[in-house]
Protein backbone atom coordinates (compact mmCIF):
# COMPACT_ATOMS: atom_id res chain seq x y z
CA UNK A 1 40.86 110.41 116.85
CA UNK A 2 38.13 108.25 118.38
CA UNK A 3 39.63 104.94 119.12
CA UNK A 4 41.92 103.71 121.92
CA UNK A 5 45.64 103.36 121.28
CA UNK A 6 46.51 99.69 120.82
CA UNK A 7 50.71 99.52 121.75
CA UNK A 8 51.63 96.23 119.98
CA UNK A 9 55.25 94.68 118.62
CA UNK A 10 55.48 95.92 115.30
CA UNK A 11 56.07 93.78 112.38
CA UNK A 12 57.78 93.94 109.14
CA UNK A 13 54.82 94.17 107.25
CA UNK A 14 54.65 97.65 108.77
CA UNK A 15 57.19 99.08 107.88
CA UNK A 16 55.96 101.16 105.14
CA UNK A 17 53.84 103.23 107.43
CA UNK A 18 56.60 103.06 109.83
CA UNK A 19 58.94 104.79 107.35
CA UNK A 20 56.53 107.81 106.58
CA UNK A 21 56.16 108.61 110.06
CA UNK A 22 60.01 108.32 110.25
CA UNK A 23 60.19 110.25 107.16
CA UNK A 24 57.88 113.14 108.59
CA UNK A 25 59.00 113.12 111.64
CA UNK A 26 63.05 113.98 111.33
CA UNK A 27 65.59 115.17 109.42
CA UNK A 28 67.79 112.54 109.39
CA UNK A 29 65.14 109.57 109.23
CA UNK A 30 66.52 106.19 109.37
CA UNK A 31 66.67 104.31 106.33
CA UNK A 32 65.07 101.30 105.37
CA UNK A 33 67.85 99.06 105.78
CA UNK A 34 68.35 100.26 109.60
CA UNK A 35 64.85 99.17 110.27
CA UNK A 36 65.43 95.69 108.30
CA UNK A 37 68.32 95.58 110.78
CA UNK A 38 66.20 96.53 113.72
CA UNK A 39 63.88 94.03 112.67
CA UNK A 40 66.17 91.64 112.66
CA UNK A 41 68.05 92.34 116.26
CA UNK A 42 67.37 90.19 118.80
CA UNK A 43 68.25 93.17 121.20
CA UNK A 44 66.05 95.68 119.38
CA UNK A 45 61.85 95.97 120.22
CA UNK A 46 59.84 98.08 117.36
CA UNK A 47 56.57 98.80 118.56
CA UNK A 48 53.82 99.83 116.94
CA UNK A 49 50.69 102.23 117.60
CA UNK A 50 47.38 101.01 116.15
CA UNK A 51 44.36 103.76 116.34
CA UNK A 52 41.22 102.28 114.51
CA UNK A 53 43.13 99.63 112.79
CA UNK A 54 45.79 102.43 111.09
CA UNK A 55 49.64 102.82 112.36
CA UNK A 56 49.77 106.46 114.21
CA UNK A 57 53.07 105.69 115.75
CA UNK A 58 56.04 103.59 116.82
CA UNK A 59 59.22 102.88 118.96
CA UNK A 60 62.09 101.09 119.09
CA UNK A 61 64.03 99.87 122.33
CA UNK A 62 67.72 98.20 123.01
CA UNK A 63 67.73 96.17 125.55
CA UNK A 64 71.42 94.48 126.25
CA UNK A 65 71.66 93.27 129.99
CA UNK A 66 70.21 95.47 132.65
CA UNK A 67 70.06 98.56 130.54
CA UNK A 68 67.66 99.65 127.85
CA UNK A 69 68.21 102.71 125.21
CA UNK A 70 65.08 104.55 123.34
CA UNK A 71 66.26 104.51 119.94
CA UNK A 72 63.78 106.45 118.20
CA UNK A 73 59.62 107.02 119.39
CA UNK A 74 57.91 109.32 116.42
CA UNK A 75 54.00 109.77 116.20
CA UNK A 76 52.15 110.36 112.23
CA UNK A 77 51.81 113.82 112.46
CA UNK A 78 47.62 113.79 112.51
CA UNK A 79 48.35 111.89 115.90
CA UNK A 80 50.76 113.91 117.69
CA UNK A 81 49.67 115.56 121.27
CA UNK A 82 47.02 112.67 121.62
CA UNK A 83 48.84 110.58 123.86
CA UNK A 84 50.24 108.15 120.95
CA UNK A 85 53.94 109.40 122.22
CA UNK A 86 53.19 108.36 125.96
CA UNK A 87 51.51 104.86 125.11
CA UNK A 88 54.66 103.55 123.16
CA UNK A 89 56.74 104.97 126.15
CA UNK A 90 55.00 103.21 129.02
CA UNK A 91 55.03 100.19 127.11
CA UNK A 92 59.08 100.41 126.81
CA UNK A 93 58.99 101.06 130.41
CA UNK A 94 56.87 98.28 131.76
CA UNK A 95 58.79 95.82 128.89
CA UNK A 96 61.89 97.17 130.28
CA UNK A 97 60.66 96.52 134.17
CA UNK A 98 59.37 92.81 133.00
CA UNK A 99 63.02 91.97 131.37
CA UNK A 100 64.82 93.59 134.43
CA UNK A 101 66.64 96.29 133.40
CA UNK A 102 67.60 99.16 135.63
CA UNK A 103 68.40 101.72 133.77
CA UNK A 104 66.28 103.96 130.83
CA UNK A 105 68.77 106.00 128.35
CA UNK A 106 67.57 108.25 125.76
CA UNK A 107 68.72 110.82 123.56
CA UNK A 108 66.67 113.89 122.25
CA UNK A 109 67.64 117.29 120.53
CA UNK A 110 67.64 120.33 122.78
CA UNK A 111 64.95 122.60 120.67
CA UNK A 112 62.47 119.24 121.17
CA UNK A 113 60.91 120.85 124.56
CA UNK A 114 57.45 118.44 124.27
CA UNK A 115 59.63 115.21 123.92
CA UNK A 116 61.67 116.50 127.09
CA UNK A 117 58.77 117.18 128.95
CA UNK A 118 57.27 113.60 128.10
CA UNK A 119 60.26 112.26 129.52
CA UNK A 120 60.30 114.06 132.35
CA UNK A 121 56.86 113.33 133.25
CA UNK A 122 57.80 109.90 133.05
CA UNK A 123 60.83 109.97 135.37
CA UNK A 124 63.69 110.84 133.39
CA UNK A 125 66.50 112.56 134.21
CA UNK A 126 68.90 115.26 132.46
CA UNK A 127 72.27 114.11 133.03
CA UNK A 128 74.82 115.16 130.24
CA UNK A 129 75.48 116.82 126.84
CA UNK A 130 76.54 115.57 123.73
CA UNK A 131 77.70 118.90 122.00
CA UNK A 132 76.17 119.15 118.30
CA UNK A 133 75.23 115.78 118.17
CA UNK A 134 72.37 116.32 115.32
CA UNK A 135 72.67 117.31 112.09
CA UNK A 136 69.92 119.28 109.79
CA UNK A 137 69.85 121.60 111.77
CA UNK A 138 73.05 121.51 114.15
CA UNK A 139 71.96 120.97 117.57
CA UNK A 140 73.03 119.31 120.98
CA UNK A 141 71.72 115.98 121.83
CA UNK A 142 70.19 116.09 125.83
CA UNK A 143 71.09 113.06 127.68
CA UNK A 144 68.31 111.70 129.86
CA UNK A 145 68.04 108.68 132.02
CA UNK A 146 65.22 106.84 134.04
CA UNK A 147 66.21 104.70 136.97
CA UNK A 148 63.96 101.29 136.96
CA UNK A 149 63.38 99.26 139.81
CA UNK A 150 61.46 95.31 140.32
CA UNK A 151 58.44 97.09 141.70
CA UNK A 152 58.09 99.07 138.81
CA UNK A 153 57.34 95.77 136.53
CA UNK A 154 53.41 96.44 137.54
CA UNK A 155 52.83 99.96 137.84
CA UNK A 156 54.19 101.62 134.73
C-alpha cells in the first residue's frame, strides 16, 4: 500500500468492485439493486477510494435538509487499518459541512469496536440503542451522532 488515498464520487461503472467489498465486508451486503437505487438518489453520495488506480473502499451518505446519515463505509479487506476507512469519513464530513448540515447519524453493530473508535475519534457521539437491530449474527445496532457546525466546512 504505497500510494495516497484518492476520496472521489463514485460512479456506476464501479460498482462491481464496490459490490465485492460490500460482499466481504458484511453479512447482510446490500444488493445490487440498492446500489442502482443509491446511484440513482439525488439525496444519496457513494464515494469511492482509489489507491494506485484500484477501488480499496467506499461510502455512501444521505443528506435530506440539515441532517446527513452514513449509510454504509466498508474498506477491501487488503486495505483495512490503512486509513482508507478515515479518508471516506472526512470526506462525508467536510461534504456534509459544505452542504450545511448539522447533524452526523450513523449506525454500527456493537461487536464492531474499530468502526466505533473511528467514529469517536472523529467526534461522534453514543446516544441510543436499537435492540437486535442486525441480523447474521443477532446484534444491537449503536446509535452515534456528530454535531456539525459552519466553521467546520474548512477544517474537517
Amino acid at each position: 500500500m504505497s500510494g495516497e488515498i484518492e476520496v472521489i464520487r463514485a460512479s456506476e461503472d464501479q460498482l462491481g468492485a464496490i459490490l465485492a467489498i460490500e460482499n466481504a465486508s458484511f453479512t447482510c451486503p446490500w444488493s445490487e439493486e440498492s446500489f442502482r437505487d443509491a446511484f440513482a438518489s439525488e439525496n444519496v453520495t457513494i464515494y469511492a477510494a482509489e489507491r494506485d488506480g484500484l477501488l480499496v473502499g467506499f461510502s455512501c451518505m444521505l443528506v435530506i435538509g440539515e441532517e446527513a446519515e452514513v449509510l454504509n463505509i466498508a474498506s477491501a479487506p487488503a486495505s483495512r487499518r490503512t486509513g482508507v476507512g478515515q479518508s471516506l469519513l472526512s470526506q462525508m464530513l467536510r461534504d456534509a459541512a459544505q452542504r450545511g448540515v448539522t447533524a452526523v447519524y450513523l449506525e454500527v453493530r456493537d461487536a464492531n469496536a474499530a468502526a466505533r473508535a473511528l467514529y469517536r475519534k472523529n467526534g461522534f457521539s453514543e446516544i441510543g440503542i436499537r435492540r437486535n437491530y442486525y441480523i447474521k449474527p443477532r446484534e444491537n445496532a449503536i446509535l452515534m451522532r456528530k454535531p456539525l457546525f459552519p466553521a467546520d466546512k474548512g477544517h474537517l
